[in-house]
C-alpha atoms as a PDB file:
ATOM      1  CA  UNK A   1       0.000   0.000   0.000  1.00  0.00           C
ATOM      2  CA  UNK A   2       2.678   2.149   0.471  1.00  0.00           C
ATOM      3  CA  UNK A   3       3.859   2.488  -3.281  1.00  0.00           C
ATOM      4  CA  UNK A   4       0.433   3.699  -4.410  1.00  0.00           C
ATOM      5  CA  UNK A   5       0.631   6.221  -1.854  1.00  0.00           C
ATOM      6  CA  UNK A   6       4.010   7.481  -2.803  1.00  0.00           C
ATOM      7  CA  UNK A   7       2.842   7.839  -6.520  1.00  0.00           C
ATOM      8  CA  UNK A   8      -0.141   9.877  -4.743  1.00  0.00           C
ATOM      9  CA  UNK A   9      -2.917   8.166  -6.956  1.00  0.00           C
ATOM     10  CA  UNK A  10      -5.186   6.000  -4.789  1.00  0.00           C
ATOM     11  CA  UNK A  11      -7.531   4.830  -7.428  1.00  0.00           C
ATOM     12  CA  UNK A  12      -4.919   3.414  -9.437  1.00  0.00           C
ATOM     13  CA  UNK A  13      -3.461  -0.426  -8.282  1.00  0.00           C
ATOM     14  CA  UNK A  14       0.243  -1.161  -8.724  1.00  0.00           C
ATOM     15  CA  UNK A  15       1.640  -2.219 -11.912  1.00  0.00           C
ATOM     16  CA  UNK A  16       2.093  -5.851 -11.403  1.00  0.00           C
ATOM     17  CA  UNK A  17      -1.253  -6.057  -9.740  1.00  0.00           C
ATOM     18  CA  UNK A  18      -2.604  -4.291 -13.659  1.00  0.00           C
ATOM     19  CA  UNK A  19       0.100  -6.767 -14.695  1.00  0.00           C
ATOM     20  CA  UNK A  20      -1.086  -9.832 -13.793  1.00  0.00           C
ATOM     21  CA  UNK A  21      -4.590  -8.917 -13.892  1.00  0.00           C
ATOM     22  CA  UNK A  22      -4.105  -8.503 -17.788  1.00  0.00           C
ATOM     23  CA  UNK A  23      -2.347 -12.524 -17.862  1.00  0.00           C
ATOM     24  CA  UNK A  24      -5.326 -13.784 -16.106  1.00  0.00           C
ATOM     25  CA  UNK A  25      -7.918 -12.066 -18.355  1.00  0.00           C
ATOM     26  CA  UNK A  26      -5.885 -13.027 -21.522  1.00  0.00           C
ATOM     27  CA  UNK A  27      -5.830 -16.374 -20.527  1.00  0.00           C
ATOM     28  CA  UNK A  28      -9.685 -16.221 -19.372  1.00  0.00           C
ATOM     29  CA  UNK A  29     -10.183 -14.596 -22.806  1.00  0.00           C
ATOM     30  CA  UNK A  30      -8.195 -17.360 -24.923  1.00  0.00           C
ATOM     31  CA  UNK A  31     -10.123 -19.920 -23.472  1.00  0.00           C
ATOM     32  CA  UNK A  32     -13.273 -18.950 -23.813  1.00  0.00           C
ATOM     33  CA  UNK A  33     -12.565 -17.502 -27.521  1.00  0.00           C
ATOM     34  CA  UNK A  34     -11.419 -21.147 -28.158  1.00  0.00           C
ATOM     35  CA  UNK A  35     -13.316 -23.441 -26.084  1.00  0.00           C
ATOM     36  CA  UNK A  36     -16.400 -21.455 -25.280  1.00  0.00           C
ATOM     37  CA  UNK A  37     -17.255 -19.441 -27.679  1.00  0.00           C
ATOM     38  CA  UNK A  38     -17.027 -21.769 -30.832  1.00  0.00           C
ATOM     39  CA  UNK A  39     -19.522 -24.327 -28.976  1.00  0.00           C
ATOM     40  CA  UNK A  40     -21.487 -21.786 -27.945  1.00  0.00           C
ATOM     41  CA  UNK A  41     -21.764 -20.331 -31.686  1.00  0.00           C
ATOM     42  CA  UNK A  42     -22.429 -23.987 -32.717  1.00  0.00           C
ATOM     43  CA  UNK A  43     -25.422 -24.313 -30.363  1.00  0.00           C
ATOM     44  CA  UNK A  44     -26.769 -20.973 -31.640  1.00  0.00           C
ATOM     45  CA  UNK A  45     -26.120 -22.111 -34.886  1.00  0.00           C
ATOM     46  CA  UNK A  46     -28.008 -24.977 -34.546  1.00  0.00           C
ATOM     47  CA  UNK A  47     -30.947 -23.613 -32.599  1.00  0.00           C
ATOM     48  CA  UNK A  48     -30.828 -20.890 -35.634  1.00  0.00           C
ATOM     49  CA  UNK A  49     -30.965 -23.767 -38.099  1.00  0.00           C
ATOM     50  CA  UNK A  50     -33.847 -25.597 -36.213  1.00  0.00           C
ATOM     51  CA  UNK A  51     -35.908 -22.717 -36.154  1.00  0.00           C
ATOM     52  CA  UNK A  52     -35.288 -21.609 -39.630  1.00  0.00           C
ATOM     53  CA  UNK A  53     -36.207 -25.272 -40.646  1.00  0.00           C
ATOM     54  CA  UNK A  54     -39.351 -25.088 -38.315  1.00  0.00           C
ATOM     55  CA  UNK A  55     -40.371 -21.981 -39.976  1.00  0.00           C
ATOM     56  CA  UNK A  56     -40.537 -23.177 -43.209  1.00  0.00           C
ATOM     57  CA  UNK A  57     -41.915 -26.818 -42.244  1.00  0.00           C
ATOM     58  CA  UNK A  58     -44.502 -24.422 -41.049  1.00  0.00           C
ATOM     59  CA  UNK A  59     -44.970 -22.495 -44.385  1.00  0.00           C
ATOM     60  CA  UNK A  60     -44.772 -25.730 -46.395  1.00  0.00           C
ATOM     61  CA  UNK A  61     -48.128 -26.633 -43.498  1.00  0.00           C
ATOM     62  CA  UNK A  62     -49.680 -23.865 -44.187  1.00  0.00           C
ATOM     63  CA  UNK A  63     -49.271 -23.826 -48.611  1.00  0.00           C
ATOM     64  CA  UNK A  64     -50.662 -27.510 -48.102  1.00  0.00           C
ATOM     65  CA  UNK A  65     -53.593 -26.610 -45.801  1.00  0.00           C
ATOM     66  CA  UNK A  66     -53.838 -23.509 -48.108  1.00  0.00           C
ATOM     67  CA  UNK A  67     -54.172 -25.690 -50.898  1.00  0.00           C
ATOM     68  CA  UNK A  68     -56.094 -28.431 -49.267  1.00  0.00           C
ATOM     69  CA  UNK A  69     -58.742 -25.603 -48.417  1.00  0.00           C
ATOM     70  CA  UNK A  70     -59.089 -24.561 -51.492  1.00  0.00           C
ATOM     71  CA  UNK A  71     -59.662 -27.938 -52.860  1.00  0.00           C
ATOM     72  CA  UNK A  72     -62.300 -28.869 -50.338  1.00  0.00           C
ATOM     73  CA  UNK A  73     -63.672 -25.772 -51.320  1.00  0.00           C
ATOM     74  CA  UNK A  74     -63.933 -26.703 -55.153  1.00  0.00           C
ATOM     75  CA  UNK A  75     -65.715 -30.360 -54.070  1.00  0.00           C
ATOM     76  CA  UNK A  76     -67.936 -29.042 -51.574  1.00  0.00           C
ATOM     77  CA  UNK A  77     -68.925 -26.154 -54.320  1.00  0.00           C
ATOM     78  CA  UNK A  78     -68.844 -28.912 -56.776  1.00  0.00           C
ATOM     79  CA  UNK A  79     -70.866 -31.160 -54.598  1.00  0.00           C
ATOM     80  CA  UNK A  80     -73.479 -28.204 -53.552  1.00  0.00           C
ATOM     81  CA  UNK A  81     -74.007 -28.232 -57.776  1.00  0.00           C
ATOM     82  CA  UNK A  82     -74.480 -31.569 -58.055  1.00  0.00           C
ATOM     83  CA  UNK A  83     -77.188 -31.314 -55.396  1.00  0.00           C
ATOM     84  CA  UNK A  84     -78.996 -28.771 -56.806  1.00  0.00           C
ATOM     85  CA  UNK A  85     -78.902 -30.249 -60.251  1.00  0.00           C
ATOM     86  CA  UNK A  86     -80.222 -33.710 -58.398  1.00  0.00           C
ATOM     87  CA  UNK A  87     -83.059 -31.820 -56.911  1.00  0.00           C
ATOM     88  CA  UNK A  88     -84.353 -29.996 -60.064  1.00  0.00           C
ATOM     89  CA  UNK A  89     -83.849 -33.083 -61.725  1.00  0.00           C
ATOM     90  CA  UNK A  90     -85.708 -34.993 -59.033  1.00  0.00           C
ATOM     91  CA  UNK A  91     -88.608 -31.829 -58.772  1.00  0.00           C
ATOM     92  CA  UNK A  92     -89.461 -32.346 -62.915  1.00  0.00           C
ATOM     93  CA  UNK A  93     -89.745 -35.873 -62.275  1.00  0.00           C
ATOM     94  CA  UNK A  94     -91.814 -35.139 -59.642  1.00  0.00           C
ATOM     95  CA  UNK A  95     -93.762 -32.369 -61.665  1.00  0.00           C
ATOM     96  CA  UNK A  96     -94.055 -34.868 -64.168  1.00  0.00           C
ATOM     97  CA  UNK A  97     -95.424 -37.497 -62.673  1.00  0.00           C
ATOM     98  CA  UNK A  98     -97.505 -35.856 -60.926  1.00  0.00           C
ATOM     99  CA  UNK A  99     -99.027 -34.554 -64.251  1.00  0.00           C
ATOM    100  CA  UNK A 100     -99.073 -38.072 -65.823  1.00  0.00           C
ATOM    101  CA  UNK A 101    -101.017 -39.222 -62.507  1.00  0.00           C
ATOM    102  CA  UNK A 102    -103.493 -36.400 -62.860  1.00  0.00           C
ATOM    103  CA  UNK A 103    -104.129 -37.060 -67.038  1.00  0.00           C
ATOM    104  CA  UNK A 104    -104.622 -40.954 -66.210  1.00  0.00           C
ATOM    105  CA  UNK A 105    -106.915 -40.185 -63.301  1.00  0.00           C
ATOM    106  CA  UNK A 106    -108.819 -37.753 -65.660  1.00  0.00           C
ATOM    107  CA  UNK A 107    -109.000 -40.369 -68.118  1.00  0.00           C
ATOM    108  CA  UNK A 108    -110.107 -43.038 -65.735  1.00  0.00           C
ATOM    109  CA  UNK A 109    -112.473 -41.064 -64.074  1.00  0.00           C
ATOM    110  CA  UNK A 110    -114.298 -40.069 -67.424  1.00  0.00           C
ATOM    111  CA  UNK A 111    -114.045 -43.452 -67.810  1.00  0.00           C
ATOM    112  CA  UNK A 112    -116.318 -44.305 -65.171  1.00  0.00           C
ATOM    113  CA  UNK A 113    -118.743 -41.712 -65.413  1.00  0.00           C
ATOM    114  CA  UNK A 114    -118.763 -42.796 -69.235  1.00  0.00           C
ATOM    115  CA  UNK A 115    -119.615 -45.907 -67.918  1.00  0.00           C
ATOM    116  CA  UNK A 116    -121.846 -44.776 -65.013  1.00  0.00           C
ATOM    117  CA  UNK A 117    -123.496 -42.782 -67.908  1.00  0.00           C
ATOM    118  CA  UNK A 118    -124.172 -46.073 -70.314  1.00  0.00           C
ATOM    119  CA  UNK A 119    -125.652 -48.058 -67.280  1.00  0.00           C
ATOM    120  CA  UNK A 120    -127.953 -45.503 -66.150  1.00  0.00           C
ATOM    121  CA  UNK A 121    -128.783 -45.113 -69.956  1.00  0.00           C
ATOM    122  CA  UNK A 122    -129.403 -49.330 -69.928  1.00  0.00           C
ATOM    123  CA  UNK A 123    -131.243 -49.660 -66.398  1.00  0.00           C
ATOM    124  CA  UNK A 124    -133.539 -46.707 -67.717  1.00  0.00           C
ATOM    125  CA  UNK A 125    -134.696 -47.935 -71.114  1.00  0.00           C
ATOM    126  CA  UNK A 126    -134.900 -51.373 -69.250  1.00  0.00           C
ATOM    127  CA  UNK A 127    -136.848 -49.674 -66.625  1.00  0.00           C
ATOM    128  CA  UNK A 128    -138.712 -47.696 -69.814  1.00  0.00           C
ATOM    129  CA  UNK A 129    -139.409 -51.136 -71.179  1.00  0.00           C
ATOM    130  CA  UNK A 130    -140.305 -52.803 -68.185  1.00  0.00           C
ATOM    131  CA  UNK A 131    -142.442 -49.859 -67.362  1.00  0.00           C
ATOM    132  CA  UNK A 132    -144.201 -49.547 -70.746  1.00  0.00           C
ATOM    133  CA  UNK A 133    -145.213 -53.655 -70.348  1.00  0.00           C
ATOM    134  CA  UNK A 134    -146.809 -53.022 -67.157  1.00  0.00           C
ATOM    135  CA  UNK A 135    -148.404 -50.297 -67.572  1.00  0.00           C
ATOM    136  CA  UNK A 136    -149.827 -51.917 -71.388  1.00  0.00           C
ATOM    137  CA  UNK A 137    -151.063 -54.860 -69.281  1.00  0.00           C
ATOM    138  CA  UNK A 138    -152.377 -52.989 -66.427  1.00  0.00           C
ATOM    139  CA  UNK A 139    -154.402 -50.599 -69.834  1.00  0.00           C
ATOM    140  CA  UNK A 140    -155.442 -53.766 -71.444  1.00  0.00           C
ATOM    141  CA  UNK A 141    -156.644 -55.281 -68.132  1.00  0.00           C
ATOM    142  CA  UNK A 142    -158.391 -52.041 -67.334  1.00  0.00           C
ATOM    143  CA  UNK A 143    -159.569 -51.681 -70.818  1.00  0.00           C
ATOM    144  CA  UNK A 144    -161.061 -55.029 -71.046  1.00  0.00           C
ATOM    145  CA  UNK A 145    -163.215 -54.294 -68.047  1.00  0.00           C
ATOM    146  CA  UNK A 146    -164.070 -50.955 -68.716  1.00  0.00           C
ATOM    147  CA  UNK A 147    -164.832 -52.581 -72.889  1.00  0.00           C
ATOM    148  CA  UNK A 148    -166.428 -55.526 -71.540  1.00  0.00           C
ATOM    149  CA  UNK A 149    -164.385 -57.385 -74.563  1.00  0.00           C
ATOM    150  CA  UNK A 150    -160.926 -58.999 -74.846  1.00  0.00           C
ATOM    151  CA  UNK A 151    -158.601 -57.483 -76.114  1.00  0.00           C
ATOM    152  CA  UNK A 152    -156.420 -60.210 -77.653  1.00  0.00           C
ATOM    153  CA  UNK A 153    -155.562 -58.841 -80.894  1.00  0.00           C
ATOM    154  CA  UNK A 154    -151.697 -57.303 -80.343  1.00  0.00           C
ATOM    155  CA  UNK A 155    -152.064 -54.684 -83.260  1.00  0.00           C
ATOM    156  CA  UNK A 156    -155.212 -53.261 -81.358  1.00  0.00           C
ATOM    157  CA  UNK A 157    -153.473 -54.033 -77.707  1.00  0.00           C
ATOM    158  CA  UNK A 158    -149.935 -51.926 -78.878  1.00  0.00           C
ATOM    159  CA  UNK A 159    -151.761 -48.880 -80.150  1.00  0.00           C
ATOM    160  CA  UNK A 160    -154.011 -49.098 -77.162  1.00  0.00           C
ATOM    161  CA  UNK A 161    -150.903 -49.443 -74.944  1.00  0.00           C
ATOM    162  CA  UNK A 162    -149.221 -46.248 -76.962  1.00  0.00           C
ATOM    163  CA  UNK A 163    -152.301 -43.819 -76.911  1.00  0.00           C
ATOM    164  CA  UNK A 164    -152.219 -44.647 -73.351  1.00  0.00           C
ATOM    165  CA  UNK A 165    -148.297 -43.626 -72.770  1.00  0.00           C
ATOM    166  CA  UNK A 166    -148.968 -40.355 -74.727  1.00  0.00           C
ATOM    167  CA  UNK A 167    -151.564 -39.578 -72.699  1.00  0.00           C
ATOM    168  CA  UNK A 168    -149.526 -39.857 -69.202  1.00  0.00           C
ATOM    169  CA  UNK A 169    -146.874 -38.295 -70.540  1.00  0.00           C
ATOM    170  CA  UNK A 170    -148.514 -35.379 -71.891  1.00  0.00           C
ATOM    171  CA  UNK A 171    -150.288 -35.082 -68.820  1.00  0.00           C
ATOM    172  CA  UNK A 172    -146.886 -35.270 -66.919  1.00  0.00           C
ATOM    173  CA  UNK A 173    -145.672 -32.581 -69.010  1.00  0.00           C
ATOM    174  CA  UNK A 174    -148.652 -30.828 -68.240  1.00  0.00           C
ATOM    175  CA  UNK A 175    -148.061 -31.342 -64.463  1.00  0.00           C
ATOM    176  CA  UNK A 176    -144.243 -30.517 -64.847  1.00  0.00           C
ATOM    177  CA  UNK A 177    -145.078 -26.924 -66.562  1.00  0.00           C
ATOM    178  CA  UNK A 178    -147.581 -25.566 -64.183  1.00  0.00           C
ATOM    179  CA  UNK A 179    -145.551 -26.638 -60.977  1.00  0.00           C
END
């Protein structure tokens, strides 16, 4: 301590303590510069590496789900299409059928009220018929009593029978008007 104080400077050491001070960190200094610090560059060069390798992994992920999107995107557009063009297919058929359904029901129900139309047409004249031979016999039976004679002869019966039937049915068209 006393040489510092001679010099007067109290801040500064002594020159072998600046001396040896400067060995040590040399040696410090070449050691780490060629132990140390190489491995140490090496791990940051590899932790660099890995990360520069993760970043584009990660940019090659996100082209391929960039891509994959848009593809799904196509099918599911594509697919939508198809759907519609298998409904409006499906809702003519539909239209269509329902059309043929409603022509053959027309037709089948004219059909039946054709045929509706033909026996009501047959039961009446058979009615007509039945009618008219009643109603002759029940005139001849009436006229014979009223006559007093027979009334055999079927030329004399028919127009008998017919004069009769004019007669009601004027007299039901009578009726018919005046109601």
């Amino acid at each position: 301590m006393a040489p510092a104080a001679a010099s007067g400077n109290i801040l500064l050491p002594a020159g072998y303590d600046i001396f040896w001070s400067a060995v040590a960190l040399a040696v410090i200094a070449f050691v780490l510069g060629r132990k140390v610090l190489p491995a140490f560059t090496a791990m940051l060069d590899e932790r660099a590496a890995k990360i520069e390798g993760g970043l584009k992994a990660g940019e090659l992920a996100r082209e391929e789900a960039a891509q994959l999107r848009a593809s799904l995107e196509a099918e599911r557009a594509e697919a939508r299409a198809e759907a519609a063009r298998i409904r409006a297919a499906a809702t003519e058929e539909a239209r269509q059928i329902l059309v043929e359904a409603r022509q053959k029901a027309t037709a089948e129900a004219e059909e039946i009220a054709e045929n509706a139309r033909r026996a009501i047409d047959a039961q009446r004249l058979a009615a007509e018929v039945s009618l008219r031979t009643d109603v002759g016999r029940l005139a001849t039976d009436l006229a014979e009593r009223i006559v007093g004679e027979s009334l055999r002869d079927s030329e004399l019966q028919s127009r008998v029978i017919d004069r009769f039937l004019t007669e009601l049915e004027a007299s039901a068209a009578v009726r018919a008007k005046e109601s």
